[in-house]
C-alpha atoms as a PDB file:
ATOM      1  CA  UNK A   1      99.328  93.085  98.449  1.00  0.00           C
ATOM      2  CA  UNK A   2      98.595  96.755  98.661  1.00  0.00           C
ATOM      3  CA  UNK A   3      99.320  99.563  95.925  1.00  0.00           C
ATOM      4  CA  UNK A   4     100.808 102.179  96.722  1.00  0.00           C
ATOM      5  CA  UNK A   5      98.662 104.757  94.866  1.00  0.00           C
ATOM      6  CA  UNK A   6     100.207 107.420  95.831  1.00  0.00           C
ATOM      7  CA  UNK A   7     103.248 106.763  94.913  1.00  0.00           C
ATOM      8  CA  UNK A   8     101.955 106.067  91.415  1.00  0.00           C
ATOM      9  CA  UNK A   9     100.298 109.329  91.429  1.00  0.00           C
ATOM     10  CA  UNK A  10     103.499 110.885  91.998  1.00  0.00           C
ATOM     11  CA  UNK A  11     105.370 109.102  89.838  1.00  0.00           C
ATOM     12  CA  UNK A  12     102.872 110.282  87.395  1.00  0.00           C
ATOM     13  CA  UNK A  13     103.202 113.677  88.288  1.00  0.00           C
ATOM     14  CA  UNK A  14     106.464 113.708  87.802  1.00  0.00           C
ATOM     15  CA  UNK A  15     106.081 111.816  84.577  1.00  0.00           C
ATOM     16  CA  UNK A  16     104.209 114.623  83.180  1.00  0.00           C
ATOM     17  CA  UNK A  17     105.773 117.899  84.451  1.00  0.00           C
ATOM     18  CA  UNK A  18     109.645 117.030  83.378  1.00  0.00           C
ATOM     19  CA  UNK A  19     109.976 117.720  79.713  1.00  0.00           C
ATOM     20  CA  UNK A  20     111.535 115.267  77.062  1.00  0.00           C
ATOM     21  CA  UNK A  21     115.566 114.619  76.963  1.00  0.00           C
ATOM     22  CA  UNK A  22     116.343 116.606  73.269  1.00  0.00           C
ATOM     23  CA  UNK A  23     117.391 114.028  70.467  1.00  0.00           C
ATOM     24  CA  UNK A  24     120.997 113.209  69.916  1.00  0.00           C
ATOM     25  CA  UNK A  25     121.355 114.092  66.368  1.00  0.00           C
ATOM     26  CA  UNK A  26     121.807 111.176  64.138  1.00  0.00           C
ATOM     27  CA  UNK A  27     120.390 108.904  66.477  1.00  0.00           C
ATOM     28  CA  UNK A  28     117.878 106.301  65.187  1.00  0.00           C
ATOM     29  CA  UNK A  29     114.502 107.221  66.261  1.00  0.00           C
ATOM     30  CA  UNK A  30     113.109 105.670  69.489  1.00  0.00           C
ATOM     31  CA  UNK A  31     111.417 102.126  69.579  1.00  0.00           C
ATOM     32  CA  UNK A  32     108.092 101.536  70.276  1.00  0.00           C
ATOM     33  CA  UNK A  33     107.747 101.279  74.195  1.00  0.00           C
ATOM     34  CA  UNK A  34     108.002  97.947  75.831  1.00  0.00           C
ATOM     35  CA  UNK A  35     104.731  96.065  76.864  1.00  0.00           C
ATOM     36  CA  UNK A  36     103.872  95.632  80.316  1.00  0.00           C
ATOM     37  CA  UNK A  37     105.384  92.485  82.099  1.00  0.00           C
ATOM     38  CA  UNK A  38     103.094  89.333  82.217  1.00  0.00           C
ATOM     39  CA  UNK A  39     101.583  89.322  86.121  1.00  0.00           C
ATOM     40  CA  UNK A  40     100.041  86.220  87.664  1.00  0.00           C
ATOM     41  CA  UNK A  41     102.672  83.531  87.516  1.00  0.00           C
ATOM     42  CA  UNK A  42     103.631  80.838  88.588  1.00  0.00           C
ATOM     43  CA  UNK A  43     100.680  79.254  86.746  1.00  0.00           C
ATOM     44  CA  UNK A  44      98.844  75.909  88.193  1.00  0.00           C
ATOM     45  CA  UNK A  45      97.386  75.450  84.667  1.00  0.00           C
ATOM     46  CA  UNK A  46     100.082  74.283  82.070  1.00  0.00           C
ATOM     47  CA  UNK A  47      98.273  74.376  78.442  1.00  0.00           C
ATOM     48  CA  UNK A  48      99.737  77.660  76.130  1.00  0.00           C
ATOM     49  CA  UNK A  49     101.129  78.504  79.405  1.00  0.00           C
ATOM     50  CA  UNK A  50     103.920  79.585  76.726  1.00  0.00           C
ATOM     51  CA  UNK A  51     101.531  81.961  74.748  1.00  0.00           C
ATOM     52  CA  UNK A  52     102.921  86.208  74.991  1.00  0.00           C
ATOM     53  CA  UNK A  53      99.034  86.529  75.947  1.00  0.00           C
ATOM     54  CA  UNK A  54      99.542  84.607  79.009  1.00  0.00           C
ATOM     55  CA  UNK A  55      99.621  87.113  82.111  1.00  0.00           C
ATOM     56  CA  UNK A  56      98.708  89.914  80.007  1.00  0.00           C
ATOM     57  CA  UNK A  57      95.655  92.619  81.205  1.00  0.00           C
ATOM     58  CA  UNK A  58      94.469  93.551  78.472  1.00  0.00           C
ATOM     59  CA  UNK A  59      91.903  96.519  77.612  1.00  0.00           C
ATOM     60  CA  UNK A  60      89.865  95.483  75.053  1.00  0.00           C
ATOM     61  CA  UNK A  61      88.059  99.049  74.316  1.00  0.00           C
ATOM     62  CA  UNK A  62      91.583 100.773  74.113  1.00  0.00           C
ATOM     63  CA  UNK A  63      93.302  97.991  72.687  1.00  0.00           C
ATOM     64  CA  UNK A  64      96.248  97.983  74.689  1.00  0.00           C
ATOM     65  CA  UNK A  65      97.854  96.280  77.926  1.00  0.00           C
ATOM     66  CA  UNK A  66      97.943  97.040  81.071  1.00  0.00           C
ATOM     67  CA  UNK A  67     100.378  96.797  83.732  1.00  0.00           C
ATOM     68  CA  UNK A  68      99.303  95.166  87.446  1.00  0.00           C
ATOM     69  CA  UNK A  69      99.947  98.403  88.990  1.00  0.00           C
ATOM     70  CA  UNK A  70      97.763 100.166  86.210  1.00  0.00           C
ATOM     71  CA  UNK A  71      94.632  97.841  87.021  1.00  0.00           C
ATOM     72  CA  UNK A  72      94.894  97.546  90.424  1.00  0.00           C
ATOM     73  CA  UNK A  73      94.765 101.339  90.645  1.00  0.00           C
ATOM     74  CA  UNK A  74      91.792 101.321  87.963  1.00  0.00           C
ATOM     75  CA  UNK A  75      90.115  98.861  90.825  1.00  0.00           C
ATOM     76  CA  UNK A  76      90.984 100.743  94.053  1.00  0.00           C
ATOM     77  CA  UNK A  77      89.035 103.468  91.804  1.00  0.00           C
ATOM     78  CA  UNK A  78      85.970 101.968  91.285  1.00  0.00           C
ATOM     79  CA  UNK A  79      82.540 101.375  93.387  1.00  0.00           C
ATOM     80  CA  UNK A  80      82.085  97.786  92.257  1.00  0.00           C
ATOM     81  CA  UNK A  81      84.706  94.918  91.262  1.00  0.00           C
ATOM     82  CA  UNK A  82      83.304  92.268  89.162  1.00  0.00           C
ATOM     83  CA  UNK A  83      85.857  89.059  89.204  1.00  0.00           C
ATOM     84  CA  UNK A  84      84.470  87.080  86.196  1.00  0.00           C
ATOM     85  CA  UNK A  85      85.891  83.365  86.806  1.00  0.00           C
ATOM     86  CA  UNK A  86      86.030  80.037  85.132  1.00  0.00           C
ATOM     87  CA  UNK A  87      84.678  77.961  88.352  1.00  0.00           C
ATOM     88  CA  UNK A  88      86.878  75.637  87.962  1.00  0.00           C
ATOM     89  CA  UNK A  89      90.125  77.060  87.265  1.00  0.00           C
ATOM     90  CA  UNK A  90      92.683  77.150  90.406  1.00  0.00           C
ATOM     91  CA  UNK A  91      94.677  80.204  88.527  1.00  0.00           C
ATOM     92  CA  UNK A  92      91.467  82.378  88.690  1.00  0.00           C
ATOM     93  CA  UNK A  93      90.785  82.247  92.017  1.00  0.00           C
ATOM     94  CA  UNK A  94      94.282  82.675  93.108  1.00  0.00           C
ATOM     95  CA  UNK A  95      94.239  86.171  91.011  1.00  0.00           C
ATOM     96  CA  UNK A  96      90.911  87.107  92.141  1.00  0.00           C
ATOM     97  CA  UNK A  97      92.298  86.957  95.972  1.00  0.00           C
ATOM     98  CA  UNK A  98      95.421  88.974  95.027  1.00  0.00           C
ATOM     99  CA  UNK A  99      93.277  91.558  93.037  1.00  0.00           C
ATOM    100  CA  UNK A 100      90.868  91.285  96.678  1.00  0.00           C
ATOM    101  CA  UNK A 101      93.946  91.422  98.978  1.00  0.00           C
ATOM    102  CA  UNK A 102      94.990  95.052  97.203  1.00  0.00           C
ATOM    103  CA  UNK A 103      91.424  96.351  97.918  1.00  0.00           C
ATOM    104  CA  UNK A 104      91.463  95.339 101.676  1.00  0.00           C
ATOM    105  CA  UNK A 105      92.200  99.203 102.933  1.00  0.00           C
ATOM    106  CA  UNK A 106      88.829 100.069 101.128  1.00  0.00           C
ATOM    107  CA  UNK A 107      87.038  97.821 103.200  1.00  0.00           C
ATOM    108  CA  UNK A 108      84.963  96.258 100.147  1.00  0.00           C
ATOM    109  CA  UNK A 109      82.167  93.623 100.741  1.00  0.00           C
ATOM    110  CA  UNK A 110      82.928  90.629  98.941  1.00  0.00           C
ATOM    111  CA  UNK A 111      79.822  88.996  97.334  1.00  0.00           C
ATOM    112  CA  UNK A 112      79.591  85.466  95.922  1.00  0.00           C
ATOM    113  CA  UNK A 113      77.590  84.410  93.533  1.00  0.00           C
ATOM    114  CA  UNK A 114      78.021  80.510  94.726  1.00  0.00           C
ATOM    115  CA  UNK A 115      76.431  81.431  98.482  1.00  0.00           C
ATOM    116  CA  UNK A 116      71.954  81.583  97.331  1.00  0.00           C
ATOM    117  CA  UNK A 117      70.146  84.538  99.170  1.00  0.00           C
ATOM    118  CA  UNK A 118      68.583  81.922 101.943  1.00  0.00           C
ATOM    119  CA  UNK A 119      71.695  81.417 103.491  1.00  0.00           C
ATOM    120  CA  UNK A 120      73.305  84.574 104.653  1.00  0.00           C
ATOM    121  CA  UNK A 121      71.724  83.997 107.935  1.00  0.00           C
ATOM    122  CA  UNK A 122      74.035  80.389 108.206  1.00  0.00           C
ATOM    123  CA  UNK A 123      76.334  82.571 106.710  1.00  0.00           C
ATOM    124  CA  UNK A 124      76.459  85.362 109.881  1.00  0.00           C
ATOM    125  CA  UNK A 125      76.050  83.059 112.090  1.00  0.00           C
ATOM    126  CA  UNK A 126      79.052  80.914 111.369  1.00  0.00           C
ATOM    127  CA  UNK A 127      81.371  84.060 111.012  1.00  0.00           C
ATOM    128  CA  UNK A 128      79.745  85.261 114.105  1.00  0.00           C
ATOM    129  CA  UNK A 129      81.367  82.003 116.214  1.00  0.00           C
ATOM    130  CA  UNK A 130      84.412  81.664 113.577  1.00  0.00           C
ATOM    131  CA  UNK A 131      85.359  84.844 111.980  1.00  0.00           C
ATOM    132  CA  UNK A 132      89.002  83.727 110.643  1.00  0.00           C
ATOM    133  CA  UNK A 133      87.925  80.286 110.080  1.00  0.00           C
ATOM    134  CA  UNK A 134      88.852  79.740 105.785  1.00  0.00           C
ATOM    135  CA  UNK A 135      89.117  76.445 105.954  1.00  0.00           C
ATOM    136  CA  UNK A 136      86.012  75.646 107.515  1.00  0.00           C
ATOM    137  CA  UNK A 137      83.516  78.044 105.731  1.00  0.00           C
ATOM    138  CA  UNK A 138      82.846  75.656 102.976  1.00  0.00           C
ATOM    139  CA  UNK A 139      81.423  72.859 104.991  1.00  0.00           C
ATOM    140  CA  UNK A 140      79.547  74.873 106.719  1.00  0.00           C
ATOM    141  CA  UNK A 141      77.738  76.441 103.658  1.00  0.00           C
ATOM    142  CA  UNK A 142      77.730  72.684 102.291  1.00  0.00           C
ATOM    143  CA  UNK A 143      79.549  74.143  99.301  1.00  0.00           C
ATOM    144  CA  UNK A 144      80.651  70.991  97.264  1.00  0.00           C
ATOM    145  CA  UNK A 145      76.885  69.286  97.965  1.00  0.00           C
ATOM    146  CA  UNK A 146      75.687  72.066  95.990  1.00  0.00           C
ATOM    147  CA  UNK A 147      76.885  71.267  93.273  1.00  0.00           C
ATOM    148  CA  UNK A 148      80.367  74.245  93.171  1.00  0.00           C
ATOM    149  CA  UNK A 149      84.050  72.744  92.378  1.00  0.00           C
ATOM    150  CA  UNK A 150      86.300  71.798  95.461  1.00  0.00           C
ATOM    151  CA  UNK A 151      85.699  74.479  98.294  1.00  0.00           C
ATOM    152  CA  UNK A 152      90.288  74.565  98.554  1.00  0.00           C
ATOM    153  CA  UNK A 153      89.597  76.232  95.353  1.00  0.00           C
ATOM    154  CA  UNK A 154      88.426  78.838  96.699  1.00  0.00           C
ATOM    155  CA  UNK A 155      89.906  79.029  99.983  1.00  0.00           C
ATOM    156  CA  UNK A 156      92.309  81.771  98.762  1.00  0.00           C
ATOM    157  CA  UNK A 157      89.503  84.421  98.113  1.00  0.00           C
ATOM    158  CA  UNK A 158      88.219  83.353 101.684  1.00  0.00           C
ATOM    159  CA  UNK A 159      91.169  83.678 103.497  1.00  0.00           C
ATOM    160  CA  UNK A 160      91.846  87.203 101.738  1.00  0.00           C
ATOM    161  CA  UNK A 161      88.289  88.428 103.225  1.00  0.00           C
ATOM    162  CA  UNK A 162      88.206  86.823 106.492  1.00  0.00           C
ATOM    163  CA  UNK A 163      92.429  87.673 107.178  1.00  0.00           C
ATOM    164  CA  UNK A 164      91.196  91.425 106.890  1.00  0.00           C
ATOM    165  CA  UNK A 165      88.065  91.255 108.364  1.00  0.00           C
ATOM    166  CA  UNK A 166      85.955  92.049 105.356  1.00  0.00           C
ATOM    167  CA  UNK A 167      82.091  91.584 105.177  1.00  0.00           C
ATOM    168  CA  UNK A 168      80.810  88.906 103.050  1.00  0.00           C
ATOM    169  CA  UNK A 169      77.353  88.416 101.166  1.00  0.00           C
ATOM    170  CA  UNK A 170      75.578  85.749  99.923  1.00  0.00           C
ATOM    171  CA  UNK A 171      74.493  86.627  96.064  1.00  0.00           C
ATOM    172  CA  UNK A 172      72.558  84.294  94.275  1.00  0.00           C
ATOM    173  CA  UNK A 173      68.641  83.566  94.351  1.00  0.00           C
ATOM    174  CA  UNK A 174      68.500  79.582  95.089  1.00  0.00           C
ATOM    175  CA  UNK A 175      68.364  76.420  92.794  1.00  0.00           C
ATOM    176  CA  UNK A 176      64.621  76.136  93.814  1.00  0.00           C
ATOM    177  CA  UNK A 177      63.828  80.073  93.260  1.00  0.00           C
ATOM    178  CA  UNK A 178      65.668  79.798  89.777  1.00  0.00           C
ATOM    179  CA  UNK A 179      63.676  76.350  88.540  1.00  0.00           C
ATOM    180  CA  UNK A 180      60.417  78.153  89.719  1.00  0.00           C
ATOM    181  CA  UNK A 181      61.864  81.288  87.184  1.00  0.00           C
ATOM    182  CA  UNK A 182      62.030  78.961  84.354  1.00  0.00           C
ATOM    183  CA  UNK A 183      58.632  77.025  84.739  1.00  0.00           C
ATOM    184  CA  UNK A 184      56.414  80.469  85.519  1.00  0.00           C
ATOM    185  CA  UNK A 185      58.419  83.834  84.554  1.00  0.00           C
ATOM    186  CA  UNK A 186      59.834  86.411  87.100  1.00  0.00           C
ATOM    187  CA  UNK A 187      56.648  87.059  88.632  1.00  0.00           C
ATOM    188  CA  UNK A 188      57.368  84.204  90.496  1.00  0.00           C
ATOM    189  CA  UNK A 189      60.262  86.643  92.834  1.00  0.00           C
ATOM    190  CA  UNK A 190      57.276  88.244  93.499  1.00  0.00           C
ATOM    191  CA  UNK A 191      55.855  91.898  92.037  1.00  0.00           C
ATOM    192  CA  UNK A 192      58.288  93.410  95.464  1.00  0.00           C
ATOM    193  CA  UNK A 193      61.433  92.128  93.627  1.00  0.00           C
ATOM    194  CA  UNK A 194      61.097  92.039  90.374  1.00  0.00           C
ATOM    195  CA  UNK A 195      60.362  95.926  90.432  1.00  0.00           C
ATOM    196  CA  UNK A 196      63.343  96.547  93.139  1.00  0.00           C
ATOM    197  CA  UNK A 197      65.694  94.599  91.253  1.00  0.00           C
ATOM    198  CA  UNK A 198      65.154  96.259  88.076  1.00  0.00           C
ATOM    199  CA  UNK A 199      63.321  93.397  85.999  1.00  0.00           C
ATOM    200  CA  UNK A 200      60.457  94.695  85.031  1.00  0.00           C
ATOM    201  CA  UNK A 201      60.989  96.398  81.679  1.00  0.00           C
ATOM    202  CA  UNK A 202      61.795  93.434  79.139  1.00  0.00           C
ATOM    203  CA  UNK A 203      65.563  93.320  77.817  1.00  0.00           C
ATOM    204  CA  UNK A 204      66.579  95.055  74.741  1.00  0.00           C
ATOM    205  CA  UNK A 205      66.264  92.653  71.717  1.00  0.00           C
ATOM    206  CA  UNK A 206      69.047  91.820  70.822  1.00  0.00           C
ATOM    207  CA  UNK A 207      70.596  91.300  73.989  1.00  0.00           C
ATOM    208  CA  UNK A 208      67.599  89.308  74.624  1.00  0.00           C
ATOM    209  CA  UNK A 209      68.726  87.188  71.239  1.00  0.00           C
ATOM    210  CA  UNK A 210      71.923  86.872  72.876  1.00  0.00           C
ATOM    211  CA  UNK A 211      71.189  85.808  76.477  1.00  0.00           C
ATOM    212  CA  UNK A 212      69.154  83.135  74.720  1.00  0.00           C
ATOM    213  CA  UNK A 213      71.723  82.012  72.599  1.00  0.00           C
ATOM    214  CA  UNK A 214      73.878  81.486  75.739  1.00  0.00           C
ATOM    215  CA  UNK A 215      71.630  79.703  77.492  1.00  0.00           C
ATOM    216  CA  UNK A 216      71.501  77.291  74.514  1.00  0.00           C
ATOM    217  CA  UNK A 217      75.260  76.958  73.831  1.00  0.00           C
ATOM    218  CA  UNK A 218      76.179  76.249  77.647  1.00  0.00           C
ATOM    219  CA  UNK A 219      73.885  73.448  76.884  1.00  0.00           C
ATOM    220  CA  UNK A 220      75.524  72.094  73.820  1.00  0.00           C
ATOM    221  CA  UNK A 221      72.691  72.604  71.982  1.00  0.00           C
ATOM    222  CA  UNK A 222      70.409  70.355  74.260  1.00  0.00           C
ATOM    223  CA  UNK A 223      68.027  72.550  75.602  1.00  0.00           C
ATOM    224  CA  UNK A 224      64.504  72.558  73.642  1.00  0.00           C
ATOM    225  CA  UNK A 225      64.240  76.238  72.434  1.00  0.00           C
ATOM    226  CA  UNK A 226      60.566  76.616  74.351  1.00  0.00           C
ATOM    227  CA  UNK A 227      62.632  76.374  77.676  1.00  0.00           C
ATOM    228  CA  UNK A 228      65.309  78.997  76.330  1.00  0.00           C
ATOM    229  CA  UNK A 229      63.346  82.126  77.664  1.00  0.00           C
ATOM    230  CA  UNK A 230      62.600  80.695  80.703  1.00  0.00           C
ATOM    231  CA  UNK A 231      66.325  79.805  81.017  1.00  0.00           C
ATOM    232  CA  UNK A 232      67.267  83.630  80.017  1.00  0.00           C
ATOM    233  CA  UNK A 233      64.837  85.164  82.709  1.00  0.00           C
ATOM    234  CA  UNK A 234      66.354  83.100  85.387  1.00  0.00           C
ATOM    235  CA  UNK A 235      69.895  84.353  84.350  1.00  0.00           C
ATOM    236  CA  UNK A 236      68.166  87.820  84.534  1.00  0.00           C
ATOM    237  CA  UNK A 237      67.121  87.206  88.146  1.00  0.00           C
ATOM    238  CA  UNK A 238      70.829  85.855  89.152  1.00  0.00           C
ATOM    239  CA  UNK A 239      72.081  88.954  87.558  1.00  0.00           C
ATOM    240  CA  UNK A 240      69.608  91.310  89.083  1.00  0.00           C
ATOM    241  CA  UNK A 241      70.012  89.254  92.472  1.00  0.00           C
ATOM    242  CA  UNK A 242      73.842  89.955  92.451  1.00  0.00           C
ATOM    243  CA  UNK A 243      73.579  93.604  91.428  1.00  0.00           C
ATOM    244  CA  UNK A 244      71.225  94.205  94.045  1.00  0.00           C
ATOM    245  CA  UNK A 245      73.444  92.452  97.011  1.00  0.00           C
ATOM    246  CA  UNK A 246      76.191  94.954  95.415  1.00  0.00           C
ATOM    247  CA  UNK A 247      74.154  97.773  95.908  1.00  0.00           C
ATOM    248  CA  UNK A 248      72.522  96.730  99.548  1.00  0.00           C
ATOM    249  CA  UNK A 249      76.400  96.524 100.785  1.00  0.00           C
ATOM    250  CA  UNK A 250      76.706 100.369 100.999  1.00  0.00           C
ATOM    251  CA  UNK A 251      80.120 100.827 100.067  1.00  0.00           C
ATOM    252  CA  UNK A 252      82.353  99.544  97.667  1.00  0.00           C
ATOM    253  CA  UNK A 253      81.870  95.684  96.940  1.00  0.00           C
ATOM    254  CA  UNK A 254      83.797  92.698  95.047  1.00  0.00           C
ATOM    255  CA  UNK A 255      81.530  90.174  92.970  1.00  0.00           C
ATOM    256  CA  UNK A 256      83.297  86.616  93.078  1.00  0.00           C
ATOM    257  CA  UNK A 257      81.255  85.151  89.749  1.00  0.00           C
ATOM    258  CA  UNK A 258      81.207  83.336  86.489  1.00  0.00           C
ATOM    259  CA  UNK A 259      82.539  85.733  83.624  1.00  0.00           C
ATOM    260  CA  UNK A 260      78.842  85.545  82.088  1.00  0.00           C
ATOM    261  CA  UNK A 261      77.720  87.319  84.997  1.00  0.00           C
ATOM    262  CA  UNK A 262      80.129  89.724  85.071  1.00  0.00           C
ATOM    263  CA  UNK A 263      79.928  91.194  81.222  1.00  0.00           C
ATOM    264  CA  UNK A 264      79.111  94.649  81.478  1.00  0.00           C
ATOM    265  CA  UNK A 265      76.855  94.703  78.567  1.00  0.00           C
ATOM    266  CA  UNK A 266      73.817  92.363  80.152  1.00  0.00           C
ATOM    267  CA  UNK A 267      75.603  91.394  83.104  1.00  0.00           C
ATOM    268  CA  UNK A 268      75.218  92.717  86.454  1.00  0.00           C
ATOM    269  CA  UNK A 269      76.892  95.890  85.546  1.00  0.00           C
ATOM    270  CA  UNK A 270      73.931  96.289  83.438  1.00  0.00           C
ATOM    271  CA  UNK A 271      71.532  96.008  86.804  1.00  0.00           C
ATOM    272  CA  UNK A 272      73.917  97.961  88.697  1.00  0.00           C
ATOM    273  CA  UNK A 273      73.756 101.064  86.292  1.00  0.00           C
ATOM    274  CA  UNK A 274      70.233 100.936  85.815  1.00  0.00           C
ATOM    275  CA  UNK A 275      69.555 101.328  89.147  1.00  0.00           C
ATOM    276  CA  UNK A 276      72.471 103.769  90.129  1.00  0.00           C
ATOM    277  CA  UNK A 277      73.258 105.754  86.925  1.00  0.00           C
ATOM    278  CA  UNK A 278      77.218 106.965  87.206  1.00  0.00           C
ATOM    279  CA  UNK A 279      78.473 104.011  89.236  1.00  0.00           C
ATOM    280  CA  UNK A 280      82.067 103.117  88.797  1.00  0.00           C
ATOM    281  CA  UNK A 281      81.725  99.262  88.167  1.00  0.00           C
ATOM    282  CA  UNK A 282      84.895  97.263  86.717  1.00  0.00           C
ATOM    283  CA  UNK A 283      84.032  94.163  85.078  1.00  0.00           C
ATOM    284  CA  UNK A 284      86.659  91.503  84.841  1.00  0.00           C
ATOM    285  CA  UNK A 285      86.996  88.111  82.621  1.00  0.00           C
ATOM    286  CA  UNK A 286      89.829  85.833  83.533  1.00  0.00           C
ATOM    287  CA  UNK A 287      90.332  84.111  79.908  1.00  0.00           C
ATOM    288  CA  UNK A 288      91.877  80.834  79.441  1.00  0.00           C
ATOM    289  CA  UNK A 289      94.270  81.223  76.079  1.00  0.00           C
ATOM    290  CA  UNK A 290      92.873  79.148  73.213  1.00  0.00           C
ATOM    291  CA  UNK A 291      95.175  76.308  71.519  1.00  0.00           C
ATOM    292  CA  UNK A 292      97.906  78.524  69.621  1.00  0.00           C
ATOM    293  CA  UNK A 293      96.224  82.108  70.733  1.00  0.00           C
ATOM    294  CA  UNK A 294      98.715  84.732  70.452  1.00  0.00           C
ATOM    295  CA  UNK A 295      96.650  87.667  70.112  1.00  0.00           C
ATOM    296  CA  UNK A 296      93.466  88.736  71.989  1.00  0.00           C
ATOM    297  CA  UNK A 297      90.181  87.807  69.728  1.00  0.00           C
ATOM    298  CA  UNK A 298      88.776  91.456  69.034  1.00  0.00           C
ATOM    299  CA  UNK A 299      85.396  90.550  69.427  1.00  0.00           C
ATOM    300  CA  UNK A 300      86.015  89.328  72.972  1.00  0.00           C
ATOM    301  CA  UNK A 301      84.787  93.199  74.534  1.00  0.00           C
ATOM    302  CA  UNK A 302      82.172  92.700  76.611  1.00  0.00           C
ATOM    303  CA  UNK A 303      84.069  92.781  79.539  1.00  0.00           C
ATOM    304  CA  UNK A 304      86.522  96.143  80.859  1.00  0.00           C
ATOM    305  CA  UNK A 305      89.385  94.504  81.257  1.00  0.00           C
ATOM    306  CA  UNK A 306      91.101  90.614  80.611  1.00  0.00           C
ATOM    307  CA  UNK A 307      93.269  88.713  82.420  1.00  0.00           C
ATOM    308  CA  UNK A 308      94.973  86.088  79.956  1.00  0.00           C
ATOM    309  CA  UNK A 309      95.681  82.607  82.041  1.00  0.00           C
ATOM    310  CA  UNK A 310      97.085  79.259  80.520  1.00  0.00           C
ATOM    311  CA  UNK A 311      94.223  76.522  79.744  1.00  0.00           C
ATOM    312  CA  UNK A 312      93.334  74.459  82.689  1.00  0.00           C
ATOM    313  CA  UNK A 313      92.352  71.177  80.245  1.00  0.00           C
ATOM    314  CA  UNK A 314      91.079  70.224  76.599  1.00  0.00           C
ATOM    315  CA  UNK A 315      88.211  68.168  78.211  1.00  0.00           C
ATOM    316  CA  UNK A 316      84.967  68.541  75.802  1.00  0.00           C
ATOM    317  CA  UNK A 317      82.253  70.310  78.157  1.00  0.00           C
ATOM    318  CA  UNK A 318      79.474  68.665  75.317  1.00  0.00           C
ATOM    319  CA  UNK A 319      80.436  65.036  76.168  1.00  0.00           C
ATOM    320  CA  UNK A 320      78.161  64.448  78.470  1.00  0.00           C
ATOM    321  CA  UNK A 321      75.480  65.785  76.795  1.00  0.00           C
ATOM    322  CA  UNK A 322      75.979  63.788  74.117  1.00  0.00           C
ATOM    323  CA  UNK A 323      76.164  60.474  76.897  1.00  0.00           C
ATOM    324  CA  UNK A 324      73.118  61.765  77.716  1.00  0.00           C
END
């Protein structure tokens, strides 16, 4: 899908430069203007699929909705594209493919946070001998034995990059380079990274507090609170890690991620402006609508913009915890 930006810019021109009909006298005055269609159907998730917030883009800063030709133009605008996911959810990575498909004549690199750092050269190699090949990309990066949902998931964001050619990144530092973060601190990158990639000023308290919190309520409430800050400083290094492979792409980029990554206020965005002040980053949640949500929660504005989708399941993420 491409935009056609210049035809919005036009449009907007014109918009702008052609002064108001004059009121009929007597009439009624004019209605407030109609909200932007719902974009993203037809949905593969089915719960408060009928909800008015499902489909809506929604800036929650300016409190008001967006149409798909208003974000996509707000993307093709910006240096870095941050598609915040729920890893699991079919619906999300069918949008973040559409949303990649209208950046294609930028050329972006798309970075994923589910390839680790040590295999971009597997990576190369296998687009080197099968550059079109969606299908069999996740095999080859053993993508389900490490632990991400079903690589047809995300076969749509992978045929998107490889159908146009685009460069793609590995993002993540590795399951072994994170558990060694948790036991001994970020020195453990070593003193080379941990100063490149921005982590060696401590976080500001309170987004400290919160990265914490996180860490303990993805656990249900499981994890011993003397592991927390280790847990927090290996999200740090994730963060930092993707930011960096953002910024090492030298050009405009896509981030294929978890919506905790991709919160602009201790995100990656935060990593990304630290390290190039005035970058143009757009941070993106795709929501799930709560049972009998009709309005977006207020407080949900750490993100630029949302993308309202139904709810994939009511499955309790704490059960097994509690099995456990």
């Amino acid at each position: 899908m491409r935009v056609p930006l210049l035809a919005l810019a036009l449009l907007a021109g014109c918009a702008t430069s052609t002064p108001p009909a004059p009121a009929t006298p007597g009439a009624p005055p004019s209605a407030e203007p109609a909200p932007p269609p719902p974009a993203g159907a037809p949905w593969t998730a089915r719960l408060d699929a009928d909800s008015p917030l499902v489909g809506r883009l929604w800036d929650p800063r300016a409190r008001r909705a967006l149409s798909l030709q208003e974000f996509l133009q707000r993307a093709a605008q910006s240096d870095f594209v941050l598609l915040g996911e729920k890893h699991d959810h079919p619906d999300h990575h069918r949008l973040q493919a559409l949303v990649l498909s209208s950046l294609v004549p930028r050329k972006p690199t798309v970075v994923f946070e589910m390839i680790d750092l040590d295999q971009q050269q597997p990576l190369d190699a296998f687009l080197q001998a099968h550059p079109r090949d969606h299908e069999a990309l996740g095999s080859a990066l053993s993508w389900e034995q490490r632990g991400w949902p079903a690589w047809p998931l995300y076969q749509p964001i992978a045929a998107a990059a490889l159908g146009a050619g685009l460069p793609l990144r590995a993002g993540n530092i590795s399951p072994a380079q994170a558990r060694a973060v948790v036991k001994n601190g970020l020195a453990s990158l070593g003193e080379d990274r941990v100063l490149e990639w921005g982590l060696k000023e401590p976080m500001e308290a309170t987004s400290w507090a919160s990265l914490q919190q996180e860490m303990k309520d993805a656990h249900c409430g499981h994890l011993p609170d003397r592991i927390l800050p280790g847990m927090a400083d290996a999200q740090r290094a994730r963060d930092a890690a993707m930011a960096h492979q953002l910024l090492a792409a030298g050009g405009p980029a896509v981030l294929i991620a978890g919506a905790g990554h991709t919160r602009s206020d201790r995100g990656v965005p935060l990593y990304l402006r630290a390290r190039r002040p005035g970058v143009r980053t757009l941070s993106v949640a795709f929501r799930e609508v709560q049972a009998g949500q009709r309005e977006p929660d207020p407080q949900d504005s750490v993100h630029d913009l949302l993308w309202f989708t139904p709810r994939l399941d009511d499955s309790d993420p704490c059960a097994a915890f509690r099995k456990g």
